[in-house]
C-alpha atoms as a PDB file:
ATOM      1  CA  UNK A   1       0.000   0.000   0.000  1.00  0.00           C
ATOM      2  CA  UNK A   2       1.422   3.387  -1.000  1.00  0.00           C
ATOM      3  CA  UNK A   3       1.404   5.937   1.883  1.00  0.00           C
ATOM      4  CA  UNK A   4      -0.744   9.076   1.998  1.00  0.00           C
ATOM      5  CA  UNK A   5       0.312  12.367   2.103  1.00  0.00           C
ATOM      6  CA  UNK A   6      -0.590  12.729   5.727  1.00  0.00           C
ATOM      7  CA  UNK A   7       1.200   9.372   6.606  1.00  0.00           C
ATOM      8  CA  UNK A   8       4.271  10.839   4.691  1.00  0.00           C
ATOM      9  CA  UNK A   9       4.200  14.504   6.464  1.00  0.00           C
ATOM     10  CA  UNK A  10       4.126  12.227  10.129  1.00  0.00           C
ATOM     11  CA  UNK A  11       7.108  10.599   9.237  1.00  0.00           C
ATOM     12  CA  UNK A  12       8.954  12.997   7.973  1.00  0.00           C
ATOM     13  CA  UNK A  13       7.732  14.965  11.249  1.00  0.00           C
ATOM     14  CA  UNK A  14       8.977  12.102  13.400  1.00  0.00           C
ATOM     15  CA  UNK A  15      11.987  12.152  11.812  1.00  0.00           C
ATOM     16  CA  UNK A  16      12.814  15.567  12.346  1.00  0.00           C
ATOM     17  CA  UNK A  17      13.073  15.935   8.271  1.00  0.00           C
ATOM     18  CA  UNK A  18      13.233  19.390   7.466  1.00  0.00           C
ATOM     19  CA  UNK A  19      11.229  18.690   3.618  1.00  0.00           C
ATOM     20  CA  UNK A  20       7.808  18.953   2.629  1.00  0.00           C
ATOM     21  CA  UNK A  21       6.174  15.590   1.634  1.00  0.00           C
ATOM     22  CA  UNK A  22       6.063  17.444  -1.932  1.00  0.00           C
ATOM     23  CA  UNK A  23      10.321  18.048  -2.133  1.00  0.00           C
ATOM     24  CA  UNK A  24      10.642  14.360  -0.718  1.00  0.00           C
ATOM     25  CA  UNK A  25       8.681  13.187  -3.538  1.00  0.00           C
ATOM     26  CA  UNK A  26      10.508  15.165  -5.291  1.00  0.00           C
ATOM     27  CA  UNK A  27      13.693  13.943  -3.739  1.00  0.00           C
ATOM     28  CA  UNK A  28      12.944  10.422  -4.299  1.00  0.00           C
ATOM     29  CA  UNK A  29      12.088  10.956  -8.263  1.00  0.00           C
ATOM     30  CA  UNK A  30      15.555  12.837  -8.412  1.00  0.00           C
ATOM     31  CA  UNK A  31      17.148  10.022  -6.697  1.00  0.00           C
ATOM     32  CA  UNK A  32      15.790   7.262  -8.881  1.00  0.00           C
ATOM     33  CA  UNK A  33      16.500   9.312 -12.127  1.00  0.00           C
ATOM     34  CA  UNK A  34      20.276   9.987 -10.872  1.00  0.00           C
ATOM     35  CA  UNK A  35      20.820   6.428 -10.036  1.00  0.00           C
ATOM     36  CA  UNK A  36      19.848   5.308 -13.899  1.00  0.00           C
ATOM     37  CA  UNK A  37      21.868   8.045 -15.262  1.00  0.00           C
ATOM     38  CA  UNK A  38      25.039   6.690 -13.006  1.00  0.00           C
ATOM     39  CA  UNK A  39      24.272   3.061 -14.220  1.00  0.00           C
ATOM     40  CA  UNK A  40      23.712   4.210 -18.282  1.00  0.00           C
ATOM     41  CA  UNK A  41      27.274   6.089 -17.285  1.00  0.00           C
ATOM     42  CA  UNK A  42      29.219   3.095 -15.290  1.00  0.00           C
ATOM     43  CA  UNK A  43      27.472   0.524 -18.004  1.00  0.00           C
ATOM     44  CA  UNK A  44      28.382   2.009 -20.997  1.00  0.00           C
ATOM     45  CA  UNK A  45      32.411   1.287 -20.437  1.00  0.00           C
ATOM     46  CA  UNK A  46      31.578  -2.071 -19.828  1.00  0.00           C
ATOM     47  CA  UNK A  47      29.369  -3.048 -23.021  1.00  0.00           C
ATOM     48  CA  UNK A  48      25.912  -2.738 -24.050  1.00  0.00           C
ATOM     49  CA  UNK A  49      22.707  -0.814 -21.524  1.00  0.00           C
ATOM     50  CA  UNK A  50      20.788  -3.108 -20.261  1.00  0.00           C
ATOM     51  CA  UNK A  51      17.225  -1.056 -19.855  1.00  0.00           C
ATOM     52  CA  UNK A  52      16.150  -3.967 -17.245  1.00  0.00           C
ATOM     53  CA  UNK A  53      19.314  -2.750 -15.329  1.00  0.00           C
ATOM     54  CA  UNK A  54      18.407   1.085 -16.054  1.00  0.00           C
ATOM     55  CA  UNK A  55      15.101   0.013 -14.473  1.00  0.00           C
ATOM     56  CA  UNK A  56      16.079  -1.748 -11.242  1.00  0.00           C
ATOM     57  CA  UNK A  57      18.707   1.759 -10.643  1.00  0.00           C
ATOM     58  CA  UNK A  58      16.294   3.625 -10.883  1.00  0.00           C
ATOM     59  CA  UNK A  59      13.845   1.830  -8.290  1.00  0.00           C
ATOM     60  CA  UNK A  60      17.067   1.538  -6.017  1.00  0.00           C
ATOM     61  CA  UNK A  61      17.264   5.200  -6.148  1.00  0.00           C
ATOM     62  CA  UNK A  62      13.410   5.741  -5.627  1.00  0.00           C
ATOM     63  CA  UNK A  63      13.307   3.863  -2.593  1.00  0.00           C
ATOM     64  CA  UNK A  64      16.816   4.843  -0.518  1.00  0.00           C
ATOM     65  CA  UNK A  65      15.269   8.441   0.631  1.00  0.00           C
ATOM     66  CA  UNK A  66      12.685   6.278   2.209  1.00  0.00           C
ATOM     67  CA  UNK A  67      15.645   3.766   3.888  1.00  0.00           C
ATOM     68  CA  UNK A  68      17.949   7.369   5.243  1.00  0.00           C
ATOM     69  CA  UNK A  69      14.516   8.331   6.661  1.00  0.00           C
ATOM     70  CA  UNK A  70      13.649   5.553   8.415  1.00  0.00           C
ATOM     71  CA  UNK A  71      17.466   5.116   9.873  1.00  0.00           C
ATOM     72  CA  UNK A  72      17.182   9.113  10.661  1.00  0.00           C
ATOM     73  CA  UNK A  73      13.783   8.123  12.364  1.00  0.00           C
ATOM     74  CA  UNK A  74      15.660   5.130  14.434  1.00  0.00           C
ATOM     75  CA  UNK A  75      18.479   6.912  15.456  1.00  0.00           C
ATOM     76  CA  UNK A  76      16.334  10.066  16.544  1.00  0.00           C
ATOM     77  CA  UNK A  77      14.199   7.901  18.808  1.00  0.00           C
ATOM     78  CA  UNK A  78      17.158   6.549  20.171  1.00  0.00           C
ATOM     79  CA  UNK A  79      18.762   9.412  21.089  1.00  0.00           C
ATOM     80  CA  UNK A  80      15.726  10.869  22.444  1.00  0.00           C
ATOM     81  CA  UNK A  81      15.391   7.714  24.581  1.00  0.00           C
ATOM     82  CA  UNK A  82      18.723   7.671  26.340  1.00  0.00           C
ATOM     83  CA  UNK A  83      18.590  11.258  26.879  1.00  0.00           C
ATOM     84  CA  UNK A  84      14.877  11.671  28.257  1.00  0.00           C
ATOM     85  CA  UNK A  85      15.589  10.201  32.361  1.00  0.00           C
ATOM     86  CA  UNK A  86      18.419  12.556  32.287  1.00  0.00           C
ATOM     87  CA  UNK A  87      17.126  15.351  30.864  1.00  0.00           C
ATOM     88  CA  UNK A  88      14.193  14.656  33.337  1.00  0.00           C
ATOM     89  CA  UNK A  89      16.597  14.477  36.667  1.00  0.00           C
ATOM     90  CA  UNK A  90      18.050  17.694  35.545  1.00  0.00           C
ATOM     91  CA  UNK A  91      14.426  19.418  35.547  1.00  0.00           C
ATOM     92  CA  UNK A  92      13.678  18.008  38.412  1.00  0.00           C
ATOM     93  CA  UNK A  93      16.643  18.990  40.288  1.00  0.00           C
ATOM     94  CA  UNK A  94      16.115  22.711  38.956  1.00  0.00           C
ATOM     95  CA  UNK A  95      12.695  22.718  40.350  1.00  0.00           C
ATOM     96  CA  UNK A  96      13.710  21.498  43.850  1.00  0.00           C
ATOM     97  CA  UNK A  97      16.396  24.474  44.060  1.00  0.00           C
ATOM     98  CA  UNK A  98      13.090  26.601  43.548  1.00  0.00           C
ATOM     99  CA  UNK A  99      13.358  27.370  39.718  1.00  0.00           C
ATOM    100  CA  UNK A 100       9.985  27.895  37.796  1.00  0.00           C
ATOM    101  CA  UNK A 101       9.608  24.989  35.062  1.00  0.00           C
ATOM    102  CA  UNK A 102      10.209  27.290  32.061  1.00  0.00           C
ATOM    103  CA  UNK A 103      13.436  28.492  34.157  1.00  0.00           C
ATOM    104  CA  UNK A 104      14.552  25.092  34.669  1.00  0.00           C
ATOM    105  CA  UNK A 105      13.726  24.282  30.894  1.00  0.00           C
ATOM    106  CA  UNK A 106      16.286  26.932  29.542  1.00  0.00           C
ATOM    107  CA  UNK A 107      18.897  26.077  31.626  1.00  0.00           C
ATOM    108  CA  UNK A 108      18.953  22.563  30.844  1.00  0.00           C
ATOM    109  CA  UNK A 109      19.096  23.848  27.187  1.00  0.00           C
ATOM    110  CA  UNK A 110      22.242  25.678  27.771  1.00  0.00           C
ATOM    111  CA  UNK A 111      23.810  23.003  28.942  1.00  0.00           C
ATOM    112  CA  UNK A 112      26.702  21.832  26.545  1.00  0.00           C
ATOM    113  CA  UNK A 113      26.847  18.729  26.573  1.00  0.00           C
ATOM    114  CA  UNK A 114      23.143  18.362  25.523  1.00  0.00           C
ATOM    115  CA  UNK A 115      23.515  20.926  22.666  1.00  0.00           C
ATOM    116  CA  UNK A 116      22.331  18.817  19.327  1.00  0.00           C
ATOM    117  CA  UNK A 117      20.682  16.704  20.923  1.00  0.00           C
ATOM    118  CA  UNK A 118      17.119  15.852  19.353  1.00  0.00           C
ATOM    119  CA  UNK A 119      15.256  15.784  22.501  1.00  0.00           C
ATOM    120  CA  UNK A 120      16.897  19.182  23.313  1.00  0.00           C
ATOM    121  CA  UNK A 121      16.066  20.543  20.344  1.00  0.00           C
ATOM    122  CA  UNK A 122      12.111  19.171  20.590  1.00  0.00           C
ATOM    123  CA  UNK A 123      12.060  21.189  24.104  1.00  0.00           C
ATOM    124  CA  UNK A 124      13.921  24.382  22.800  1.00  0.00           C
ATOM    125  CA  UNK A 125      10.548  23.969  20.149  1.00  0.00           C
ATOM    126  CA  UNK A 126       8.248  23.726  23.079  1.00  0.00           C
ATOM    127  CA  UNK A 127       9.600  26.849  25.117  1.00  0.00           C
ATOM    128  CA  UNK A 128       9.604  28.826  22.054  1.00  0.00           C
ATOM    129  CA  UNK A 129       5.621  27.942  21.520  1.00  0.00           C
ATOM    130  CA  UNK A 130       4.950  28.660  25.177  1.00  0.00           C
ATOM    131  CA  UNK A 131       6.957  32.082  25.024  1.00  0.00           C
ATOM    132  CA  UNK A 132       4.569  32.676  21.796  1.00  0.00           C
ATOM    133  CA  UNK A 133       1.509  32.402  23.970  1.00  0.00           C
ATOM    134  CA  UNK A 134       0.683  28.477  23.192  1.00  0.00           C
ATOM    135  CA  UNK A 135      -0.614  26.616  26.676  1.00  0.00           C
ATOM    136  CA  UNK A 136       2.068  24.544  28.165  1.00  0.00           C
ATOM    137  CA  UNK A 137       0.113  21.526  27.710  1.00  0.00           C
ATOM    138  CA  UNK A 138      -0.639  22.147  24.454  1.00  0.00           C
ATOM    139  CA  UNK A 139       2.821  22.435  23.280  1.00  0.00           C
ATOM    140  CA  UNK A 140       4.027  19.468  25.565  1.00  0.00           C
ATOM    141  CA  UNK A 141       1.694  17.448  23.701  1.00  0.00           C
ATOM    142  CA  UNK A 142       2.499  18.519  20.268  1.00  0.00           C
ATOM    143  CA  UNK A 143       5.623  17.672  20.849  1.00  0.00           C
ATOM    144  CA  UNK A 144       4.755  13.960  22.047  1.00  0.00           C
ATOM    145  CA  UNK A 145       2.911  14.040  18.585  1.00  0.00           C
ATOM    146  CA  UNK A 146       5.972  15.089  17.015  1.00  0.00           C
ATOM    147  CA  UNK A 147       8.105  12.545  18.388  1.00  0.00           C
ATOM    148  CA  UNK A 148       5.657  10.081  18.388  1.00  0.00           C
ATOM    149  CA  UNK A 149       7.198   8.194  21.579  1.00  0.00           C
ATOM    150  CA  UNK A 150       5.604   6.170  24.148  1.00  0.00           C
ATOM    151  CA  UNK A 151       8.115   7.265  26.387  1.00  0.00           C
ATOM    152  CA  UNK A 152       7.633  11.344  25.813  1.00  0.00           C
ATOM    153  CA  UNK A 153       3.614  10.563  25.741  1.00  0.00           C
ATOM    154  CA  UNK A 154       4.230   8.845  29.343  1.00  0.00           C
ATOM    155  CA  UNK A 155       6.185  12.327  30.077  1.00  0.00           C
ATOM    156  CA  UNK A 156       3.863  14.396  28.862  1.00  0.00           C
ATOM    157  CA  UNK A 157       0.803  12.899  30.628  1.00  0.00           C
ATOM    158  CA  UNK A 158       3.079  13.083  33.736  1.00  0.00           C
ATOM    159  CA  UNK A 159       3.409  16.815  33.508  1.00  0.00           C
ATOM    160  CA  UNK A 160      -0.731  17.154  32.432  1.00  0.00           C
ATOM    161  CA  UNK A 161      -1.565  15.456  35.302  1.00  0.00           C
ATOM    162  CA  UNK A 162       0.840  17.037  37.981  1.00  0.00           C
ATOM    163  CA  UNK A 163      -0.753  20.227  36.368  1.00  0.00           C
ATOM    164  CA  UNK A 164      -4.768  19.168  36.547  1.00  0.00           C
ATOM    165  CA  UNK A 165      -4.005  17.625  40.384  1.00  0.00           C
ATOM    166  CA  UNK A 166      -1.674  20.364  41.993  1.00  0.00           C
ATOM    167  CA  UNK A 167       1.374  18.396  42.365  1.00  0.00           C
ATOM    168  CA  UNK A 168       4.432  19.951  42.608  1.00  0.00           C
ATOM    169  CA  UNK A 169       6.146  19.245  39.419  1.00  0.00           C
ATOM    170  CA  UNK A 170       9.328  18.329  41.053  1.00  0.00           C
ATOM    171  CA  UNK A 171       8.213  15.291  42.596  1.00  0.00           C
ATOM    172  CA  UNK A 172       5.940  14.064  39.547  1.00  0.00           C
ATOM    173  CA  UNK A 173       9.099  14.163  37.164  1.00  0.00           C
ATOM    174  CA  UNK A 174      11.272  12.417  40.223  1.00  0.00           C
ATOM    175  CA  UNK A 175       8.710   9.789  40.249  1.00  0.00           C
ATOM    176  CA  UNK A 176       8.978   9.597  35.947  1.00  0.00           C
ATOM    177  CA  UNK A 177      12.265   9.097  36.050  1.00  0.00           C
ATOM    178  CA  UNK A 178      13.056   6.246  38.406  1.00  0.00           C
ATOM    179  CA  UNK A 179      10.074   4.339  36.412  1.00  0.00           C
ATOM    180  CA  UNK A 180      11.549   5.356  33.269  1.00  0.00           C
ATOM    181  CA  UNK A 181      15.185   3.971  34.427  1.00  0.00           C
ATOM    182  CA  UNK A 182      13.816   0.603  35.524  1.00  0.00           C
ATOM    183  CA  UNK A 183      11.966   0.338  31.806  1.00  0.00           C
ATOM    184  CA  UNK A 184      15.237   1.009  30.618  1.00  0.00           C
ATOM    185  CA  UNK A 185      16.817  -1.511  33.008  1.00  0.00           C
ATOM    186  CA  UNK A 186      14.299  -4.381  32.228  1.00  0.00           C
ATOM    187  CA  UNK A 187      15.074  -3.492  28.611  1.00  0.00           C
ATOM    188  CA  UNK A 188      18.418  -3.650  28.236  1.00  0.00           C
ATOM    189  CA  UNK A 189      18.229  -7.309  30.549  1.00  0.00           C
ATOM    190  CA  UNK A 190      15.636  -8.779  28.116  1.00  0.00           C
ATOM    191  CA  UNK A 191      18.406  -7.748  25.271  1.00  0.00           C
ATOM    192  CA  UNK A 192      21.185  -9.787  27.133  1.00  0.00           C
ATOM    193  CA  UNK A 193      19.167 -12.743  27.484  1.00  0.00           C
ATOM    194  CA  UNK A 194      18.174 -12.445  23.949  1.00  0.00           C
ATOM    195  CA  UNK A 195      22.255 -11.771  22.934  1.00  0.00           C
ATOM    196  CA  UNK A 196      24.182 -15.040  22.740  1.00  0.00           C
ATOM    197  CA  UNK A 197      26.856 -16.338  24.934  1.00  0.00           C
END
């Protein structure tokens, strides 16, 4: 089944792909005409075209914009994974020495260590749509959209909740991250009984 347009504008959006669904169409016929033209080039020195061969190029180059964007996809929701219970602590250690949430946001984002980092980057997004007038929860949970994570959703219905009951924020995001450590824990221990000897 051939994706939709909406179906290719989430992906791209989960991938953090800066095209339109339009240029990566556009992209992929570009890629599959580039990859005949190479093989008519690379062919030609070593006998007669084979238009079977132009053919299978070009469907080689059609489909490897769709194989970097799935591998950008993977190694975005990686990244964002590793970095989330840290990220978290940080906040939450902010918070506890009495900084607001949006003060605690900005300076984990000028941090250097965490400068490129997707996840950073998805935050920086969500202060700058919350300085812009857009309600916190709002943005929190486009960005769990955006992501498309069950570990930022999790996040983000911890800070909607802590929010709706009058929790202190600090404590909630405490709470997040131990549970998301031991997920992590039980994950990586199901991995080395699947790894062998």
């Amino acid at each position: 089944r051939t994706p939709s347009l909406a179906e290719w504008s989430d992906r791209q959006l989960y991938a953090g792909c800066p095209l339109t669904p339009q240029e990566f169409g556009g992209l992929k016929v570009l890629s599959g005409l580039g990859a005949c033209l190479v093989y008519a080039l690379v062919a030609r020195d070593w006998g007669p075209v084979q238009p079977l061969w132009g053919v299978g190029a070009a469907a080689v180059g059609f489909v490897a914009p769709d194989l970097w964007l799935r591998a950008r996809l993977r190694r975005r929701q990686k990244a964002i994974i590793r970095l989330l219970p840290e990220v978290i602590d940080l906040l939450s250690l902010c918070i506890g020495a009495g900084m607001d949430f949006l003060g605690a946001l900005h300076k984990m984002m000028a941090l250097q260590g965490f400068q490129g980092q997707p996840l950073v980057e998805e935050l920086s997004l969500v202060s700058q749509e919350i300085r812009l007038g857009k309600r916190r929860t709002d943005a929190f949970k486009a960005m769990a959209k955006r992501t498309n994570l069950p570990e930022i959703s999790s996040f983000v219905r911890t800070l909607v909740q802590a929010d709706r009951m009058g929790t202190p924020i600090g404590d909630a995001l405490t709470i997040h991250s131990e549970d998301l450590r031991l997920a992590r824990f039980i994950r990586a221990e199901r991995a080395a009984l699947k790894a062998p000897i």
